[in-house]
C-alpha atoms as a PDB file:
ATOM      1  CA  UNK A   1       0.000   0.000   0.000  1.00  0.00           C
ATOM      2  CA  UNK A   2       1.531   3.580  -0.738  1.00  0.00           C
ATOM      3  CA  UNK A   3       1.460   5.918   1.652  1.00  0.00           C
ATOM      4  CA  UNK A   4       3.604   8.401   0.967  1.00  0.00           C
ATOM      5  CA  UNK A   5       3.347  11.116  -1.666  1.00  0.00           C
ATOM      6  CA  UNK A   6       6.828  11.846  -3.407  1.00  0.00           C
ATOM      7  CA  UNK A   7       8.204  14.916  -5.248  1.00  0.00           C
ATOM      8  CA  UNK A   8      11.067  14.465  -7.273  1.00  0.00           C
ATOM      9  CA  UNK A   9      12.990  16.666  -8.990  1.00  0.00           C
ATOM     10  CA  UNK A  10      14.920  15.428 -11.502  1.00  0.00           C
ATOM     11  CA  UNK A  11      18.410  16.940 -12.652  1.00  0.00           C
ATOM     12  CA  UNK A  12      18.945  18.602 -15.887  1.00  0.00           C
ATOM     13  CA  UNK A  13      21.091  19.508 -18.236  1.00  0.00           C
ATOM     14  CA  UNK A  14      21.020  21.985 -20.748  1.00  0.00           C
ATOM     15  CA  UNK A  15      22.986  23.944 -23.082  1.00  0.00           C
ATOM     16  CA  UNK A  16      23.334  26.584 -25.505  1.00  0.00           C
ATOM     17  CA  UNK A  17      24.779  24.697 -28.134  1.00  0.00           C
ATOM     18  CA  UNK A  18      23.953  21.617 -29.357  1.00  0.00           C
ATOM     19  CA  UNK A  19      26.314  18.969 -28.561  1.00  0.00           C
ATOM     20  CA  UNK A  20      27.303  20.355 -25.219  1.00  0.00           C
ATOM     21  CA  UNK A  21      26.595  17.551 -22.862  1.00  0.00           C
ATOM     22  CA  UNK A  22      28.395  15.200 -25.042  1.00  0.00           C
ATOM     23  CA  UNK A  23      31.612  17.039 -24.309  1.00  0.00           C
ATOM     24  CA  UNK A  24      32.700  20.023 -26.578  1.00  0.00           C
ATOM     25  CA  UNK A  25      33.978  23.047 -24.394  1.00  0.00           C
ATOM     26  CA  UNK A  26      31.642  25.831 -24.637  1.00  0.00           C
ATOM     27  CA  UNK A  27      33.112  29.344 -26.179  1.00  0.00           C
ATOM     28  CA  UNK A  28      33.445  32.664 -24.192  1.00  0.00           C
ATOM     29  CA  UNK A  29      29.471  33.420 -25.133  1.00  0.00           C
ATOM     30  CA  UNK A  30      28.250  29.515 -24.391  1.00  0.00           C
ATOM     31  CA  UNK A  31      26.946  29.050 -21.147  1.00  0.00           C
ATOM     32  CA  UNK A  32      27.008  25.492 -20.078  1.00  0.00           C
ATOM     33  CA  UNK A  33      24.450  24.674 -16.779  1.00  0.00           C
ATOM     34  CA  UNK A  34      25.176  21.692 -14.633  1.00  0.00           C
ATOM     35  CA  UNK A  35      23.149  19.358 -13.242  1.00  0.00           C
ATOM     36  CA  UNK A  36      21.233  19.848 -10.338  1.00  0.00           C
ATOM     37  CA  UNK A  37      20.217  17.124  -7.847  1.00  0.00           C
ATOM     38  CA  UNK A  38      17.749  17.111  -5.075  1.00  0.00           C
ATOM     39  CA  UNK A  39      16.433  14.678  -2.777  1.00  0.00           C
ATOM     40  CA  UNK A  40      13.061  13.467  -2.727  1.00  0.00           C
ATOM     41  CA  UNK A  41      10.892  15.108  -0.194  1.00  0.00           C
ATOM     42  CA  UNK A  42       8.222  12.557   1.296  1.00  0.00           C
ATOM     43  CA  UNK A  43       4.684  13.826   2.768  1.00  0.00           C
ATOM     44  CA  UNK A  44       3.396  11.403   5.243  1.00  0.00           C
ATOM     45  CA  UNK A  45      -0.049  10.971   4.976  1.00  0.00           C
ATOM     46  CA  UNK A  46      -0.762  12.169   8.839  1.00  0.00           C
ATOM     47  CA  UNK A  47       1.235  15.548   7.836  1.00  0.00           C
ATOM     48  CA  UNK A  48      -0.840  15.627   4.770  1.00  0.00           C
ATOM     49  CA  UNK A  49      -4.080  15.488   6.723  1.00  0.00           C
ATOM     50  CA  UNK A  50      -3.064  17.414   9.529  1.00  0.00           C
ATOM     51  CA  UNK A  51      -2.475  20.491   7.349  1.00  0.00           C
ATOM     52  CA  UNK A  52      -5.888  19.532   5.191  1.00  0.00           C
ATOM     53  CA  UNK A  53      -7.353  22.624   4.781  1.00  0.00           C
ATOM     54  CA  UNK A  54     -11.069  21.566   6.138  1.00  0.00           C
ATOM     55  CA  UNK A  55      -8.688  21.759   9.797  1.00  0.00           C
ATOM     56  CA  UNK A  56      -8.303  25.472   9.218  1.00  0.00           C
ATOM     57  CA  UNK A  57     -10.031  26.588  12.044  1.00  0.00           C
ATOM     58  CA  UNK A  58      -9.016  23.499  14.094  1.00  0.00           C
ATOM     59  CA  UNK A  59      -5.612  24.114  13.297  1.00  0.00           C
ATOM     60  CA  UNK A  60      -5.656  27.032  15.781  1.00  0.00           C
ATOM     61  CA  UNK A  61      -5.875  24.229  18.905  1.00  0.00           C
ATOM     62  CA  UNK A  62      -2.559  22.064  17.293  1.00  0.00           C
ATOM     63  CA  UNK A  63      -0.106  24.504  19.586  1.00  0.00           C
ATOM     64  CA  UNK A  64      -1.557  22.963  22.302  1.00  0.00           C
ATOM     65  CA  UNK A  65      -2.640  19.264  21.700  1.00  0.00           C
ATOM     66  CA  UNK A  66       0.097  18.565  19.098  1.00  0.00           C
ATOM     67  CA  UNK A  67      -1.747  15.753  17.343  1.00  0.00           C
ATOM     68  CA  UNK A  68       1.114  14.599  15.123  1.00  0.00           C
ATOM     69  CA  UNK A  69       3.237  13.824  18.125  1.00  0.00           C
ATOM     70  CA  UNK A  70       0.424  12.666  20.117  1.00  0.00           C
ATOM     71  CA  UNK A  71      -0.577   9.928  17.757  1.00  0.00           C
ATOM     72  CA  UNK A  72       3.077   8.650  17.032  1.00  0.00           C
ATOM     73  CA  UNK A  73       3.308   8.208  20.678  1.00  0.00           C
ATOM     74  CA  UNK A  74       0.239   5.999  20.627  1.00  0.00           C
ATOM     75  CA  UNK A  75       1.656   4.406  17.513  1.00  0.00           C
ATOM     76  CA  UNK A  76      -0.465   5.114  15.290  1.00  0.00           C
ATOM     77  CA  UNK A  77       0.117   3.328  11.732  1.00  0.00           C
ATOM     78  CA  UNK A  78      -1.403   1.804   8.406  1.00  0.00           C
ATOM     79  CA  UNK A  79      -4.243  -0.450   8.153  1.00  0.00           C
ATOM     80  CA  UNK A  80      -4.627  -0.166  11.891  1.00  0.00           C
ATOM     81  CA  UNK A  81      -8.599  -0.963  13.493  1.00  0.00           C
ATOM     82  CA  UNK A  82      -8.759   2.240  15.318  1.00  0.00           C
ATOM     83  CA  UNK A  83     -11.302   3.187  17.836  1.00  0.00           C
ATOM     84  CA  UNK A  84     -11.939   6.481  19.232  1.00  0.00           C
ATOM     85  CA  UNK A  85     -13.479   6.477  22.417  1.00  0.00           C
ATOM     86  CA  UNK A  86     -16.565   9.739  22.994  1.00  0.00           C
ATOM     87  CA  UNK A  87     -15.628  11.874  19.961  1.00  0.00           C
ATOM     88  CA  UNK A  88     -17.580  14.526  20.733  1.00  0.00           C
ATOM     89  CA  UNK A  89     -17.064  17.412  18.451  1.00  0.00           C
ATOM     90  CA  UNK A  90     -14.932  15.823  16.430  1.00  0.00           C
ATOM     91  CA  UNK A  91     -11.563  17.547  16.876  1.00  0.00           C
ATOM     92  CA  UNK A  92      -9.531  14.508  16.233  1.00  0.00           C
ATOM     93  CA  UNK A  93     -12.243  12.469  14.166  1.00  0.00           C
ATOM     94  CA  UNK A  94     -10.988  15.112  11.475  1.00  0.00           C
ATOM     95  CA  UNK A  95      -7.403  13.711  11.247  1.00  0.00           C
ATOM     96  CA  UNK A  96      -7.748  10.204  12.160  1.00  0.00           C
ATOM     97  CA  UNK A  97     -10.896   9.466   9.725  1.00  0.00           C
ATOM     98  CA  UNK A  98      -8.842  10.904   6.514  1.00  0.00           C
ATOM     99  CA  UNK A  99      -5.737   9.206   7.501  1.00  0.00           C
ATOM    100  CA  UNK A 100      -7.237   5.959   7.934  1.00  0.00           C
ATOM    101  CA  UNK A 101      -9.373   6.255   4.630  1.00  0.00           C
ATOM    102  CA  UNK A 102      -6.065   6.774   2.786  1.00  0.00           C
ATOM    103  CA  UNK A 103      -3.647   4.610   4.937  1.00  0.00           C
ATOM    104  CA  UNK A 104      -6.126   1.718   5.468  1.00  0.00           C
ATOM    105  CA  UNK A 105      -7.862   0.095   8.510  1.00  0.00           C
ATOM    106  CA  UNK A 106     -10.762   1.414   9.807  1.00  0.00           C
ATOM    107  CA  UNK A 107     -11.997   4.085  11.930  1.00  0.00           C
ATOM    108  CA  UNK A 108     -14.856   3.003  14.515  1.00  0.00           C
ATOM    109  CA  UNK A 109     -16.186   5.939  16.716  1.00  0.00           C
ATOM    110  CA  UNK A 110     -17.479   4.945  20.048  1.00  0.00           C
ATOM    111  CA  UNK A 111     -20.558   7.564  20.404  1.00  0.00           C
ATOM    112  CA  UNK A 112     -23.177   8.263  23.580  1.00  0.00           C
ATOM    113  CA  UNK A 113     -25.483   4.808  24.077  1.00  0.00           C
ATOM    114  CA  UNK A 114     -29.374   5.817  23.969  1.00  0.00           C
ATOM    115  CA  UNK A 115     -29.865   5.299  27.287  1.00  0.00           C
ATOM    116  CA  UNK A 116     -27.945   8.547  28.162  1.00  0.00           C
ATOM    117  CA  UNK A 117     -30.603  10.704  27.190  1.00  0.00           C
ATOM    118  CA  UNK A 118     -31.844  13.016  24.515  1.00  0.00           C
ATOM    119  CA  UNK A 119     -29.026  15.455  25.043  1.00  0.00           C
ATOM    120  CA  UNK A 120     -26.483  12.758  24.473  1.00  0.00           C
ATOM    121  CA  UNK A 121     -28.460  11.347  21.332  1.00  0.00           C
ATOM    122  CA  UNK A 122     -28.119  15.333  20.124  1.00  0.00           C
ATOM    123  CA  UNK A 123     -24.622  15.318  20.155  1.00  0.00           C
ATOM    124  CA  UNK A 124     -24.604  11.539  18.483  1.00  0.00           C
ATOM    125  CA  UNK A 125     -26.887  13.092  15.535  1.00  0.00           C
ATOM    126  CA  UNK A 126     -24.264  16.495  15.112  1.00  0.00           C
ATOM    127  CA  UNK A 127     -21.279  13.829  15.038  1.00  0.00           C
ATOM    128  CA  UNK A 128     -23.150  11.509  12.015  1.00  0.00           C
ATOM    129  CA  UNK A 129     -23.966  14.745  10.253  1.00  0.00           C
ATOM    130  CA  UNK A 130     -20.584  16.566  10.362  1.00  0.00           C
ATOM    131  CA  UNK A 131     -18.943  12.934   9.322  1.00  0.00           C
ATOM    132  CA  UNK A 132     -20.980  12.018   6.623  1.00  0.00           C
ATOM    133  CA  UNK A 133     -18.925  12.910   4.032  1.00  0.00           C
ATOM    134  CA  UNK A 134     -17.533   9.162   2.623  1.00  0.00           C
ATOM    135  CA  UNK A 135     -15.347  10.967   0.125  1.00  0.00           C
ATOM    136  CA  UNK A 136     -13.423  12.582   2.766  1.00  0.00           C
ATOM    137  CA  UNK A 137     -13.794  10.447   5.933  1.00  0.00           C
ATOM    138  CA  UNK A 138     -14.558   7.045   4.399  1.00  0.00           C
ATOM    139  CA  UNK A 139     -17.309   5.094   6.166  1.00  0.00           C
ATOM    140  CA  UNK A 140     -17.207   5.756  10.121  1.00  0.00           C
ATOM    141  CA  UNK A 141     -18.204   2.138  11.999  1.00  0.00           C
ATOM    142  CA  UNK A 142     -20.419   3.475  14.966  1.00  0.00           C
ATOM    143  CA  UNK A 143     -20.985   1.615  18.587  1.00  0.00           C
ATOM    144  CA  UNK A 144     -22.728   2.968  21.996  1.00  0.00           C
ATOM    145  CA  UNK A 145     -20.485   3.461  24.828  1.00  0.00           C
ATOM    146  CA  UNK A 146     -21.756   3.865  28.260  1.00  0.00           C
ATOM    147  CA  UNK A 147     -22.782   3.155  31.642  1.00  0.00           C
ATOM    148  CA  UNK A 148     -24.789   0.453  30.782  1.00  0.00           C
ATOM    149  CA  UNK A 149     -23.290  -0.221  27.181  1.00  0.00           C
ATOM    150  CA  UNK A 150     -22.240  -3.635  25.809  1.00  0.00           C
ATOM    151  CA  UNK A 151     -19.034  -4.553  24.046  1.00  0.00           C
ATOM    152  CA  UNK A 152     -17.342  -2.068  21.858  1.00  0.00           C
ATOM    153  CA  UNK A 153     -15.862  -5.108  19.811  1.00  0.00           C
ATOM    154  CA  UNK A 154     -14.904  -8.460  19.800  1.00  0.00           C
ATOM    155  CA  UNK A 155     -10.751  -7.887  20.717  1.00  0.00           C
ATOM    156  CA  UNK A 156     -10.289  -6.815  17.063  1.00  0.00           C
ATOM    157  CA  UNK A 157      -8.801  -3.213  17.723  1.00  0.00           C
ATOM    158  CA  UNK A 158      -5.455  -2.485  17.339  1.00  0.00           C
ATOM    159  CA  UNK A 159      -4.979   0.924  18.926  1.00  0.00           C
ATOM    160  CA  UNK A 160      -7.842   2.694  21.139  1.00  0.00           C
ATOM    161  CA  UNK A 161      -7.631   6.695  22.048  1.00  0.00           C
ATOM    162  CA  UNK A 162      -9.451   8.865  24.263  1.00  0.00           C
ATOM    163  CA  UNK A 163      -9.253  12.577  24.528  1.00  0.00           C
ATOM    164  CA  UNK A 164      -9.938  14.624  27.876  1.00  0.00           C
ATOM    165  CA  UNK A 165     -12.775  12.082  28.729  1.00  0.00           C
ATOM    166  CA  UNK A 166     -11.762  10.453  31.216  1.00  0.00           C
ATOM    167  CA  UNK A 167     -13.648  12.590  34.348  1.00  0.00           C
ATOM    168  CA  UNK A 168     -16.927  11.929  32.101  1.00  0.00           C
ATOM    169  CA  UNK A 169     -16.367   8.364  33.014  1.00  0.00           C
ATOM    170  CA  UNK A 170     -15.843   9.175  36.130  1.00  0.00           C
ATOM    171  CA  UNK A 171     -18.450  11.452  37.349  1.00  0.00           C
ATOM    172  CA  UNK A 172     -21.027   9.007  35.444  1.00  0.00           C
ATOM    173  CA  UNK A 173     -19.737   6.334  37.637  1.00  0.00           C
ATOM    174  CA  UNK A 174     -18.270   4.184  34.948  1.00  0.00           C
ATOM    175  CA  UNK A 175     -14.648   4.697  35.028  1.00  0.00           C
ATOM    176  CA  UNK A 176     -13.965   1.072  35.878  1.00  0.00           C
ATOM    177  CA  UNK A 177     -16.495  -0.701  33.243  1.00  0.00           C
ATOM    178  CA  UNK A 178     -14.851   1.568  30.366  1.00  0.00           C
ATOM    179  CA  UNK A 179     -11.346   0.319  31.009  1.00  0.00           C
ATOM    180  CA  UNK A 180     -12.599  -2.634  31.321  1.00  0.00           C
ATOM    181  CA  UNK A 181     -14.771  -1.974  28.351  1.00  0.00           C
ATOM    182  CA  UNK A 182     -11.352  -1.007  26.322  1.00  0.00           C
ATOM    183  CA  UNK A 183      -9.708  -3.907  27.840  1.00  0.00           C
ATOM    184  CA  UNK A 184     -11.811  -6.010  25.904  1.00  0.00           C
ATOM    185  CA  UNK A 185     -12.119  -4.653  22.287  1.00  0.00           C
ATOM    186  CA  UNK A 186      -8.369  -4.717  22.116  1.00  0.00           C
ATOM    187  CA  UNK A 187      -6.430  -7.482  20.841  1.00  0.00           C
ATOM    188  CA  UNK A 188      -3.274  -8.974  22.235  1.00  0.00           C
ATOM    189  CA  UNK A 189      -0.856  -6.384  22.272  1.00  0.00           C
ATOM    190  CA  UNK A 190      -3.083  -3.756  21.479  1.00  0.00           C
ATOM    191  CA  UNK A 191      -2.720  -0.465  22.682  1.00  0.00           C
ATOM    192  CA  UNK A 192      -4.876   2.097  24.660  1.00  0.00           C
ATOM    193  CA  UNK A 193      -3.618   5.866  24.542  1.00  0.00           C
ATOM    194  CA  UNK A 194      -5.324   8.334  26.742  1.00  0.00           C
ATOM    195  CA  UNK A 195      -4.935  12.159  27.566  1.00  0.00           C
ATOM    196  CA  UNK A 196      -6.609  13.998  30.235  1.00  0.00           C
ATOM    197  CA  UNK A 197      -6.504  17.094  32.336  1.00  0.00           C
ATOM    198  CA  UNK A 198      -3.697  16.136  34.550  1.00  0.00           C
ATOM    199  CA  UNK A 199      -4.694  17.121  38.879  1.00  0.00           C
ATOM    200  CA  UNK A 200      -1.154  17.053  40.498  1.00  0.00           C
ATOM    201  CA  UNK A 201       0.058  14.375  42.513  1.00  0.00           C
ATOM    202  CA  UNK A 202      -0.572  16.413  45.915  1.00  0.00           C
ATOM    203  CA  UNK A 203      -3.965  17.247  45.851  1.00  0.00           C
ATOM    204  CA  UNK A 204      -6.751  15.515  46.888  1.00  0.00           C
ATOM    205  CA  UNK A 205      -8.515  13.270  43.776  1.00  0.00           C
ATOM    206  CA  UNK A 206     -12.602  13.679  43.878  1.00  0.00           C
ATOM    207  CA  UNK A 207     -13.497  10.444  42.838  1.00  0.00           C
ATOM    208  CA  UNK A 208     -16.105  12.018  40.481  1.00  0.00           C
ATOM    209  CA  UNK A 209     -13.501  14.488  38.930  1.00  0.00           C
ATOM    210  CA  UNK A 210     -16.477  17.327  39.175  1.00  0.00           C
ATOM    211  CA  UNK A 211     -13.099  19.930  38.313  1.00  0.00           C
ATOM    212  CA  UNK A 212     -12.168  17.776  35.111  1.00  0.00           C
ATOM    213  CA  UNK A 213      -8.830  17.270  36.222  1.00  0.00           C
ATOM    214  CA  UNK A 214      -7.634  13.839  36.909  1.00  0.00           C
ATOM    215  CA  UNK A 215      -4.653  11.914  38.650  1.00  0.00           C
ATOM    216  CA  UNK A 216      -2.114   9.823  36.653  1.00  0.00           C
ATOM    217  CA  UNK A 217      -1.633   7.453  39.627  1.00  0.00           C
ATOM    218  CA  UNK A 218      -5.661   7.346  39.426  1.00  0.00           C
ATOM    219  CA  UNK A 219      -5.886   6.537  35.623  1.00  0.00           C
ATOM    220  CA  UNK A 220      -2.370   4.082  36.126  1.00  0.00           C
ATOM    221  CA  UNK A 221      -4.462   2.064  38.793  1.00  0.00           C
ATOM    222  CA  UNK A 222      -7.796   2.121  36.612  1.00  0.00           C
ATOM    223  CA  UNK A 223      -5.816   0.533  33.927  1.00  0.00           C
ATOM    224  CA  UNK A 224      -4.019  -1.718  35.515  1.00  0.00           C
ATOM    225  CA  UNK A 225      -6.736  -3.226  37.501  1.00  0.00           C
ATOM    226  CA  UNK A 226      -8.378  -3.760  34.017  1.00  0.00           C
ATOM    227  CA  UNK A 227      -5.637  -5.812  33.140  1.00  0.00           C
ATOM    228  CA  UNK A 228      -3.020  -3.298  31.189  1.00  0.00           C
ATOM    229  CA  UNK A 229       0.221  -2.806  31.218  1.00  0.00           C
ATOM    230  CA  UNK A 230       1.320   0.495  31.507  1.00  0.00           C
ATOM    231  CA  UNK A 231       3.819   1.565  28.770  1.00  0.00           C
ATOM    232  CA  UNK A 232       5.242   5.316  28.332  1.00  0.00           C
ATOM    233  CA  UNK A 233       4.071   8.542  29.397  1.00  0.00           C
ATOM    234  CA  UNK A 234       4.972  11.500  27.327  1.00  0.00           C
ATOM    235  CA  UNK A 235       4.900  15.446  28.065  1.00  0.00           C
ATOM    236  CA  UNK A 236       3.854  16.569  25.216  1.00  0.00           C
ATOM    237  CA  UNK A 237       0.752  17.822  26.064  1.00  0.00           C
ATOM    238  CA  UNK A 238       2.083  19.162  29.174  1.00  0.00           C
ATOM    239  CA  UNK A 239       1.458  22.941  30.169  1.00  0.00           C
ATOM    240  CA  UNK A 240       3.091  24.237  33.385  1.00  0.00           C
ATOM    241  CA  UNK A 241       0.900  27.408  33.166  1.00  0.00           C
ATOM    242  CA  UNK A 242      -2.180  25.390  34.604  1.00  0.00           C
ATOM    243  CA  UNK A 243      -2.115  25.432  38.342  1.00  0.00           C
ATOM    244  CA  UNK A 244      -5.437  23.288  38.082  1.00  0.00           C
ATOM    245  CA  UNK A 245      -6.833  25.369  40.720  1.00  0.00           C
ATOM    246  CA  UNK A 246      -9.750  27.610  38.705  1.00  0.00           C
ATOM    247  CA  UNK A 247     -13.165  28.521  39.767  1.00  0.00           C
ATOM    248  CA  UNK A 248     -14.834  26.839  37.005  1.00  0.00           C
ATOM    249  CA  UNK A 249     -12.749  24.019  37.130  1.00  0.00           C
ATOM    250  CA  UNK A 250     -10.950  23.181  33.542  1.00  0.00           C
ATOM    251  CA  UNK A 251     -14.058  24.759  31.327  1.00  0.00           C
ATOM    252  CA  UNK A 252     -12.379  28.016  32.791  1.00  0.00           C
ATOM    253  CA  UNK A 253      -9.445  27.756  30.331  1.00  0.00           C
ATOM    254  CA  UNK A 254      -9.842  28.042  26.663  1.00  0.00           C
ATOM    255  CA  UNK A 255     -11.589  26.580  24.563  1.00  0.00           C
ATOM    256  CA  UNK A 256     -14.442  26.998  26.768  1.00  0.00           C
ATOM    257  CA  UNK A 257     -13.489  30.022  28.305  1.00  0.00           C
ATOM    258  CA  UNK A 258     -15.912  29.957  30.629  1.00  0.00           C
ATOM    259  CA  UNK A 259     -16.949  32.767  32.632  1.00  0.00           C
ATOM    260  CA  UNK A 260     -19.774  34.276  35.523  1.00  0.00           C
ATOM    261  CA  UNK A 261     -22.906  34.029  33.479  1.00  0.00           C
ATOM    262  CA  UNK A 262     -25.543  36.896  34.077  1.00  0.00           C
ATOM    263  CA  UNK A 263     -27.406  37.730  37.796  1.00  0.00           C
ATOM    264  CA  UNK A 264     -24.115  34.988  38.713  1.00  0.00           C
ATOM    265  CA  UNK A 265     -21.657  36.007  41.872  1.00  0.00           C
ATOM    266  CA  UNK A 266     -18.268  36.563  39.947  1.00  0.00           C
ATOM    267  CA  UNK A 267     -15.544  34.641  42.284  1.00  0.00           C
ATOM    268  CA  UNK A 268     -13.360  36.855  43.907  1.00  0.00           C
ATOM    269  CA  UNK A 269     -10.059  37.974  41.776  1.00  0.00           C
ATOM    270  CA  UNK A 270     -11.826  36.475  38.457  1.00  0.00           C
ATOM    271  CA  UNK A 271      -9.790  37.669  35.375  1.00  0.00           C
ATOM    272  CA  UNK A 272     -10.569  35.978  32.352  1.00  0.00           C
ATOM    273  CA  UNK A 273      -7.717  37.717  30.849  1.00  0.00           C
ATOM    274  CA  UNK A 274      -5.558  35.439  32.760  1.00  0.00           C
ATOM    275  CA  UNK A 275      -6.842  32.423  31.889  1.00  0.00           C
ATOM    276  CA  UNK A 276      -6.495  33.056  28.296  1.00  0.00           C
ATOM    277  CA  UNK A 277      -2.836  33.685  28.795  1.00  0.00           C
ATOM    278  CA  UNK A 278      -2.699  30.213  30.331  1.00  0.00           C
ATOM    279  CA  UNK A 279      -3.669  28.269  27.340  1.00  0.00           C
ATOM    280  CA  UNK A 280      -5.525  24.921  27.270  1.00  0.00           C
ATOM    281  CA  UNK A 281      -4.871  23.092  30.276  1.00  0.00           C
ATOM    282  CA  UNK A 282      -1.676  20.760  31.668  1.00  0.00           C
ATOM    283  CA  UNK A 283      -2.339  17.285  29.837  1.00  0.00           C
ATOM    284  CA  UNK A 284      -1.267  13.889  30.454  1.00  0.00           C
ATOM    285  CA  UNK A 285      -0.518  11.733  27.661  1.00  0.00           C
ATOM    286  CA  UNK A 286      -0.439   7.522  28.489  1.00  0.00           C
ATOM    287  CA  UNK A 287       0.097   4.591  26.975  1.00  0.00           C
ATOM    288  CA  UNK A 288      -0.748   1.606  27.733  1.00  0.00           C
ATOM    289  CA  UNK A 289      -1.082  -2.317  25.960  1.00  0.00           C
ATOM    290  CA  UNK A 290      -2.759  -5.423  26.709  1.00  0.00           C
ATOM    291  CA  UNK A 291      -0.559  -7.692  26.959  1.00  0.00           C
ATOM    292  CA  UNK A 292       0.227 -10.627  24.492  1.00  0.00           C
END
């Protein structure tokens, strides 16, 4: 399968005269050119769809979740089965739906199950609409995920990744059925890649993450009581800015940006000026595989 688009630019050579290149010395008015030789430059596919101009105003978020890097760390690759675990808008549906429709595999997108309520079964319709474009984003396999959900699939996934979900599963009461969930739509040696709000080490870890921000030693032990071995963590999605500390919890920092609504008491020393400057929030990026 090729998955790489090459340019190639070929030397040339060309003269004034003919006859030059087969040796004759040109005069004082000849001008002979010489070759010129370049090596190929290779687009990867995941470049080629990260800079796909339907990301343009997505793009503006890459400073801050730095897909490309992101999804090598997970090890992402061709003709993987990939499953993306609560979707939601979409923000990384947009890259990893192309890339598989080009590179092979498939892309399965684990939405809201019914049971979750009309709201959820909004967001499910928004997600089938914005997707529904085969030329672009090939066919997307759907399944229900939630509290009461059945399997996602039947341990044929090769790589599973969640995005800043993981305190939905937690303040839903879930947290433990979805790694176990995960756990079980992976093959042997399959790997499950998650990034969430990171809560530091020395405060205290509400069990229903109400703030958004989660533990690594929490989401380690999750894991690992599913059955998973825990494989790299990377900083990449780090941001030492966040004190995880904000009166809105995470939705204070952008993108939501979220601030005292109207008739609302605004918390003391409230500057939503500053919480721009901080950026998205301090990330944790894992990795982790079920073993062989």
């Amino acid at each position: 399968m090729k998955i790489l688009h090459k340019y190639l630019l070929l030397g040339i050579c060309t003269t004034v005269l003919l006859g030059a290149c087969g040796g004759d010395k040109p005069t004082k008015t000849e001008k002979a050119e010489i070759p010129v030789e370049k090596a190929a430059v290779e687009i990867s596919v995941l470049d080629a769809v990260i800079a796909g101009e339907w990301r343009a105003d997505q793009a503006k978020r890459d400073e801050f979740r730095h897909p490309k890097q992101t999804l090598e760390f997970f090890g992402l690759a061709p003709g993987q089965n990939v499953l993306e675990i609560s979707p939601g808008g979409g923000w990384y549906t947009n890259i990893l739906a192309p890339y598989i429709k080009q590179a092979g595999g498939s892309y399965n997108a684990a939405i809201f199950e019914a049971a979750m309520g009309e709201r959820y079964m909004a967001a499910n319709e928004r997600f089938t609409k914005k997707f529904a474009d085969t030329e672009r984003f090939g066919h997307i396999n759907m399944v229900e995920f939630g509290p009461t959900s059945g399997a996602l699939a039947d341990g044929n996934i090769d790589l599973i990744v969640s995005f800043r979900n993981t305190h939905s599963w937690m303040g839903g009461g879930y947290a433990e059925k979805a790694f176990a969930d995960f756990y079980g739509a992976l093959k042997p040696g399959g790997v499950l890649g998650i990034v969430s709000h990171r809560l530091p080490e020395s405060a205290e870890q509400n069990p229903k993450a109400p703030t958004g921000y989660v533990q690594v030693s929490y989401v380690k032990d999750l894991a690992q009581q599913a059955g998973f071995e825990f494989v790299a963590a990377s900083e990449v999605n780090a941001n030492p800015k966040d004190t995880a500390d904000h009166p809105y919890g995470v939705w204070t920092l952008p993108p939501s940006s979220r601030s005292p609504k109207e008739g609302e008491d605004v918390p003391e020393g409230f500057d939503a000026a500053k919480y721009q400057a901080i950026g998205e929030s301090d990330r944790f990026t894992l990795k982790f595989r079920k073993p062989k």
